[in-house]
C-alpha atoms as a PDB file:
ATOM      1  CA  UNK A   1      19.896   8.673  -0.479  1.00  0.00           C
ATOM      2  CA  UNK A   2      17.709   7.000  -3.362  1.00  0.00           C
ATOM      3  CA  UNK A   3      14.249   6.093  -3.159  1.00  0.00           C
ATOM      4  CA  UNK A   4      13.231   2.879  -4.517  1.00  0.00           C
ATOM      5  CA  UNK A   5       9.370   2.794  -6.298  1.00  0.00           C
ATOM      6  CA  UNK A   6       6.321   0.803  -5.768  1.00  0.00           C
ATOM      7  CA  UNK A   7       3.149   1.167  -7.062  1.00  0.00           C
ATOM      8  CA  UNK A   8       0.081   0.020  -5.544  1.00  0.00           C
ATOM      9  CA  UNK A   9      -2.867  -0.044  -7.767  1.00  0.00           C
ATOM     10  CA  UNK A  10      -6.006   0.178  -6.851  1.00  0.00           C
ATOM     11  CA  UNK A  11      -7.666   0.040 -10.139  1.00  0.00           C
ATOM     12  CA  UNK A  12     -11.756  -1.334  -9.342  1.00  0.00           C
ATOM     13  CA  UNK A  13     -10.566  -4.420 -11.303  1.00  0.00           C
ATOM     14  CA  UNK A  14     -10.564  -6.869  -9.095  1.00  0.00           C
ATOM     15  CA  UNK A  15     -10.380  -4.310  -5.961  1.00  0.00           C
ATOM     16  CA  UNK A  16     -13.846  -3.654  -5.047  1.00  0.00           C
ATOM     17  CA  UNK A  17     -13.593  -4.154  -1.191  1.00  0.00           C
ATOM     18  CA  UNK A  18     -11.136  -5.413   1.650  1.00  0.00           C
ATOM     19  CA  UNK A  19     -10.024  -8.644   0.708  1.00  0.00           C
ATOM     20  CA  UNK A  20      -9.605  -7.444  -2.742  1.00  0.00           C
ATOM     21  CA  UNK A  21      -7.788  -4.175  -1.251  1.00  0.00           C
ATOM     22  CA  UNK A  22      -5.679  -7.195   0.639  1.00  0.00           C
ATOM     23  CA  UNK A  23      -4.934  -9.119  -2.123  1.00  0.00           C
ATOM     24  CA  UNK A  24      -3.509  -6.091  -4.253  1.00  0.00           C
ATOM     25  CA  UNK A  25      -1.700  -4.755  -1.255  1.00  0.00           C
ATOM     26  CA  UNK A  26      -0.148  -8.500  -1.039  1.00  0.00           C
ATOM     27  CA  UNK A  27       0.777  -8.814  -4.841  1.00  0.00           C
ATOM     28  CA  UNK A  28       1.576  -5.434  -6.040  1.00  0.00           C
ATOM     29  CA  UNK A  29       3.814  -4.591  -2.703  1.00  0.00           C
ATOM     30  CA  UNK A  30       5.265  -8.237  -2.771  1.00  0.00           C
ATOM     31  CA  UNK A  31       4.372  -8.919   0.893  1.00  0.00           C
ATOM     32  CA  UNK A  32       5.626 -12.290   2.550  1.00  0.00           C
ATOM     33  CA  UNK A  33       3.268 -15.271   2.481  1.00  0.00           C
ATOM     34  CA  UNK A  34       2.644 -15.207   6.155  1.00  0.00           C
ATOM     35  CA  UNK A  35       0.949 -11.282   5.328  1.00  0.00           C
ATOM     36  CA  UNK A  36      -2.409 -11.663   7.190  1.00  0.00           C
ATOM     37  CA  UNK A  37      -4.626  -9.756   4.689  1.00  0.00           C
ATOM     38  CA  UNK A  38      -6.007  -7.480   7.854  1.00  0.00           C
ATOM     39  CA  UNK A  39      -5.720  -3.503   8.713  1.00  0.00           C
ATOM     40  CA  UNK A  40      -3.168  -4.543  12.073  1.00  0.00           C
ATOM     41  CA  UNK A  41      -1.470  -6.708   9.362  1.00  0.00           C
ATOM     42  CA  UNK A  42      -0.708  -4.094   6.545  1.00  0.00           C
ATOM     43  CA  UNK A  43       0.137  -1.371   9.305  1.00  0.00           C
ATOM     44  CA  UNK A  44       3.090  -4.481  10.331  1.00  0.00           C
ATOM     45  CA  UNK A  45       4.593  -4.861   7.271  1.00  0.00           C
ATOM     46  CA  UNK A  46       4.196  -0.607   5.928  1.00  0.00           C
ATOM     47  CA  UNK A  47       6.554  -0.101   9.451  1.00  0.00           C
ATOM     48  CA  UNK A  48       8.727  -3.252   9.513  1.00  0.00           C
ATOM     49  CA  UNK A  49      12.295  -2.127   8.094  1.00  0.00           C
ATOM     50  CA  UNK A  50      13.181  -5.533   7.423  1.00  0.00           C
ATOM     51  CA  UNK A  51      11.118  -6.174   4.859  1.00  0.00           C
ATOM     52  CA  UNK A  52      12.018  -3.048   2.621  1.00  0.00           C
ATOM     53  CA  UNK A  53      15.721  -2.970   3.735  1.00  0.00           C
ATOM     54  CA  UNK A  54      17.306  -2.951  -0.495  1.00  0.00           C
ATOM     55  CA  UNK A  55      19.875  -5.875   0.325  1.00  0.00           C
ATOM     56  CA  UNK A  56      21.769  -3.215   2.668  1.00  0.00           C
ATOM     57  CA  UNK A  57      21.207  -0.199   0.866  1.00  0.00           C
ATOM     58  CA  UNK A  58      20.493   3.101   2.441  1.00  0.00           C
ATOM     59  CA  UNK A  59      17.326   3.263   0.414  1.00  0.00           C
ATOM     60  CA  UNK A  60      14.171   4.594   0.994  1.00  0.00           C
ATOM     61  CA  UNK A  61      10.494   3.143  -0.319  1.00  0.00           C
ATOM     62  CA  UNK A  62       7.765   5.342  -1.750  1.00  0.00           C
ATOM     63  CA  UNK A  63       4.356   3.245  -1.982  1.00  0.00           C
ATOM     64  CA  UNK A  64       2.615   5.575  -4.977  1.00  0.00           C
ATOM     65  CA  UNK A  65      -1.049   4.518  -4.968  1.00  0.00           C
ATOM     66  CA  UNK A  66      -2.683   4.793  -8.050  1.00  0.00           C
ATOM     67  CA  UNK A  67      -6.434   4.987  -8.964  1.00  0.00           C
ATOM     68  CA  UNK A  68      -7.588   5.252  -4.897  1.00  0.00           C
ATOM     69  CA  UNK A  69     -10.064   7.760  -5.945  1.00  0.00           C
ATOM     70  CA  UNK A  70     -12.820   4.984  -6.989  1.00  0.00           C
ATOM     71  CA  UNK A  71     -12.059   2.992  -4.348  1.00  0.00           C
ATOM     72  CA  UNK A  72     -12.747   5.551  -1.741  1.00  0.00           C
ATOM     73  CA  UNK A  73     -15.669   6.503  -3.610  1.00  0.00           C
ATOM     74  CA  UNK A  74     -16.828   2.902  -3.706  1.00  0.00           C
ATOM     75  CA  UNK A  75     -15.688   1.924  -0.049  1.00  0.00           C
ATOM     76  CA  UNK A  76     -15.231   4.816   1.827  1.00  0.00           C
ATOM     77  CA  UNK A  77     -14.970   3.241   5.497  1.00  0.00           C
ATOM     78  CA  UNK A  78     -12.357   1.401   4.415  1.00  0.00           C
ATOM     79  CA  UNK A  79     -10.350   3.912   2.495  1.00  0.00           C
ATOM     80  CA  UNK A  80     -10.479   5.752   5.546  1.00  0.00           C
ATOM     81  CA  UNK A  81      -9.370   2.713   7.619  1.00  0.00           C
ATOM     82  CA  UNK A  82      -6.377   2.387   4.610  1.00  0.00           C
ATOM     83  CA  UNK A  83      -5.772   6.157   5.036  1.00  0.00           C
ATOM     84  CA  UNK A  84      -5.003   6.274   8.559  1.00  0.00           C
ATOM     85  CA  UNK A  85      -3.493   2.454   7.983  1.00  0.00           C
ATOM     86  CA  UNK A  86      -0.997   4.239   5.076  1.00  0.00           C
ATOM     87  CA  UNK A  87      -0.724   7.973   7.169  1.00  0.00           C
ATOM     88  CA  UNK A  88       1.360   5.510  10.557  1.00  0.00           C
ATOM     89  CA  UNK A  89       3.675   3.841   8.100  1.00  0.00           C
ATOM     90  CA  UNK A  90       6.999   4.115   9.304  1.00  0.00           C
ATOM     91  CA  UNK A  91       9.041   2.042   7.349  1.00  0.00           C
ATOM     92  CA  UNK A  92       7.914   3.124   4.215  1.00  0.00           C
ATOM     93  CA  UNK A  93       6.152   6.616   2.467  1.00  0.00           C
ATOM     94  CA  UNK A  94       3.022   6.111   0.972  1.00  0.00           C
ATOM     95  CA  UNK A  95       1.958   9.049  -1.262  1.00  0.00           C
ATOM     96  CA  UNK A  96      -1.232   9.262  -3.187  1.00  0.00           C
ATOM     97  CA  UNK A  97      -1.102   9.819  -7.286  1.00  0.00           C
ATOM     98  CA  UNK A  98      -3.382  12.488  -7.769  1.00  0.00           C
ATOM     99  CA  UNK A  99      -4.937  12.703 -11.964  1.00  0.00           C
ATOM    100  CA  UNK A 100      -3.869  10.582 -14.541  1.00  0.00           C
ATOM    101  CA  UNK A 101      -6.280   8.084 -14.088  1.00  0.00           C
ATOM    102  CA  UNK A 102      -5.991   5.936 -17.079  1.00  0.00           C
END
């Protein structure tokens, strides 16, 4: 089995609280339009198959989050919210980058 990459990153740049959290999740993880920028939203799509099915290959997706650290030391409610939001995926592994923050 391959795994196919994505990176999520969560560089303070334009991700300094939910919506901006949202709005990454949206763009770097190329969610649908109808995504409803909302925790019970993101849990949907991180455990709907459908939408990281590779065009019929047996293919699994690893979400890496980069640069989390200074968000959760910014917003740490809601990287706790994301945590448990990213910890229930089931269609999808999300694993934290730990160092190399540049």
């Amino acid at each position: 089995m391959t795994a196919r990459v994505v990176t999520l990153d969560l560089d303070l740049d334009g991700v300094a609280d939910k919506a901006g959290l949202m709005d990454r999740c949206a763009r770097d993880l190329r969610l649908p339009d109808w995504f409803g920028r909302n925790w019970d939203a993101l849990a949907d799509v991180l455990s709907d198959p459908g939408l990281w099915s590779g065009d019929g290959v047996d293919e699994e997706t690893v979400v890496v989050v980069r640069h989390w650290d200074r968000y959760a030391a910014a917003r740490p409610d809601e990287w706790a919210t994301a945590r448990e939001v990213f910890s229930q995926a089931s269609a999808v592994t999300v694993a934290l980058a730990l160092g190399g923050s540049s």
